[in-house]
Protein backbone atom coordinates (compact mmCIF):
# COMPACT_ATOMS: atom_id res chain seq x y z
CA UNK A 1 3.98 0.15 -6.55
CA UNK A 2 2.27 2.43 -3.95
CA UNK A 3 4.91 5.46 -4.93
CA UNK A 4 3.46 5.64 -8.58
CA UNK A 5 0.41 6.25 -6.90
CA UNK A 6 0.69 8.44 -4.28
CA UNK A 7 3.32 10.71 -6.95
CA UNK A 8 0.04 10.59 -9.18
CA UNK A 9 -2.11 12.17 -6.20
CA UNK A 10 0.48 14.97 -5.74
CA UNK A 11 1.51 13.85 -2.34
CA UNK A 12 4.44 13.32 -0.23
CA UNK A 13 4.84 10.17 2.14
CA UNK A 14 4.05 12.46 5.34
CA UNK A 15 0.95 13.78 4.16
CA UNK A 16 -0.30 10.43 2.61
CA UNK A 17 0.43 8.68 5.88
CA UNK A 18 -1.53 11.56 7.99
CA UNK A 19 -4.52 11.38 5.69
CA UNK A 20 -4.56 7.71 5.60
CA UNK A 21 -4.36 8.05 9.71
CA UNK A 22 -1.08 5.54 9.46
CA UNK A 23 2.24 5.94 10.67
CA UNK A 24 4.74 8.15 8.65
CA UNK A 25 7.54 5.44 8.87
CA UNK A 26 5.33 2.56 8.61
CA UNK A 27 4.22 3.82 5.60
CA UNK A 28 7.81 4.45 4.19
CA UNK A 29 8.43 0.54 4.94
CA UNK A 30 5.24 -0.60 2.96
CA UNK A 31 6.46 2.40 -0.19
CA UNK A 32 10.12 0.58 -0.19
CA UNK A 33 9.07 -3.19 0.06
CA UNK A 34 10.40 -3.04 2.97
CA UNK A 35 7.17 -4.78 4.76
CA UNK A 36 3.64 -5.76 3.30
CA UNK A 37 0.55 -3.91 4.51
CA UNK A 38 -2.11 -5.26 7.18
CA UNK A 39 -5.27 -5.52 5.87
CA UNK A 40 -6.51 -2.41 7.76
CA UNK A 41 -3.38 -0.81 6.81
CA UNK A 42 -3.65 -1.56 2.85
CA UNK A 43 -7.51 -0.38 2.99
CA UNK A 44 -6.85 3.23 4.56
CA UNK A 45 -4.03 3.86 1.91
CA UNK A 46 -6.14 2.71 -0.73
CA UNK A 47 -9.10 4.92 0.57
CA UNK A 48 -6.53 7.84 0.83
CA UNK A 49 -5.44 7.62 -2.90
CA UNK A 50 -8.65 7.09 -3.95
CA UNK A 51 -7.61 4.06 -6.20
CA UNK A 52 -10.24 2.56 -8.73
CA UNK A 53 -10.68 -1.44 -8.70
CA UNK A 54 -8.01 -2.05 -11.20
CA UNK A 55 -5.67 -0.55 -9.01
CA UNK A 56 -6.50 -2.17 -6.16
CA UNK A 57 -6.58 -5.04 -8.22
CA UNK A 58 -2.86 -4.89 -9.46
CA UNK A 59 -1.83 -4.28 -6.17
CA UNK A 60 -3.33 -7.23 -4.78
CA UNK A 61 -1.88 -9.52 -7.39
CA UNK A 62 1.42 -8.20 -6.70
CA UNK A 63 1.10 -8.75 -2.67
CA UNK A 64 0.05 -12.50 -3.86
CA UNK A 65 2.69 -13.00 -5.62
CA UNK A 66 4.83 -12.08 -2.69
CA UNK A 67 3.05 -13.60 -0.48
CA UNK A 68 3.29 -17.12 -2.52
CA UNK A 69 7.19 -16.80 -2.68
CA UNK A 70 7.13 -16.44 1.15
CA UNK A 71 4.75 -19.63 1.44
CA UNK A 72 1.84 -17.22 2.98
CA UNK A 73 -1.09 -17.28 1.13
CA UNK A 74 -3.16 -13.91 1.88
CA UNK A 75 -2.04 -10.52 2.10
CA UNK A 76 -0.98 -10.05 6.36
């Protein structure tokens, strides 16, 4: 979800993580699935790409959806 994103803001997973002030590999974890984004985490990435509500939106439904598979209720 994030890469469609960050492709659409012209940016590579280095500089996104710098400007969102987040680890580089963390970042590559949350772009492959790999792990779900802390709060703090999803906000500064979401700041960083400038996403509208919608977005942020879509995004949040999707982490729910994960999230209720796993038996978690909220995003981390």
């Amino acid at each position: 979800m994030w890469k469609k994103y960050r492709e659409r803001a012209k940016l590579t997973q280095e500089q996104l993580a710098a400007i969102a002030d987040i680890d580089y590999t963390n970042y590559q974890r949350i772009e492959s699935g790999a792990t779900i984004p802390q709060t703090n985490t999803f906000a500064k990435i979401v700041l960083a790409l400038n996403l509208n509500n919608s977005e942020i939106k879509e995004l949040l439904i999707y982490y729910s959806k994960i999230n209720s598979k796993k038996g978690k209720v909220s995003i981390k």
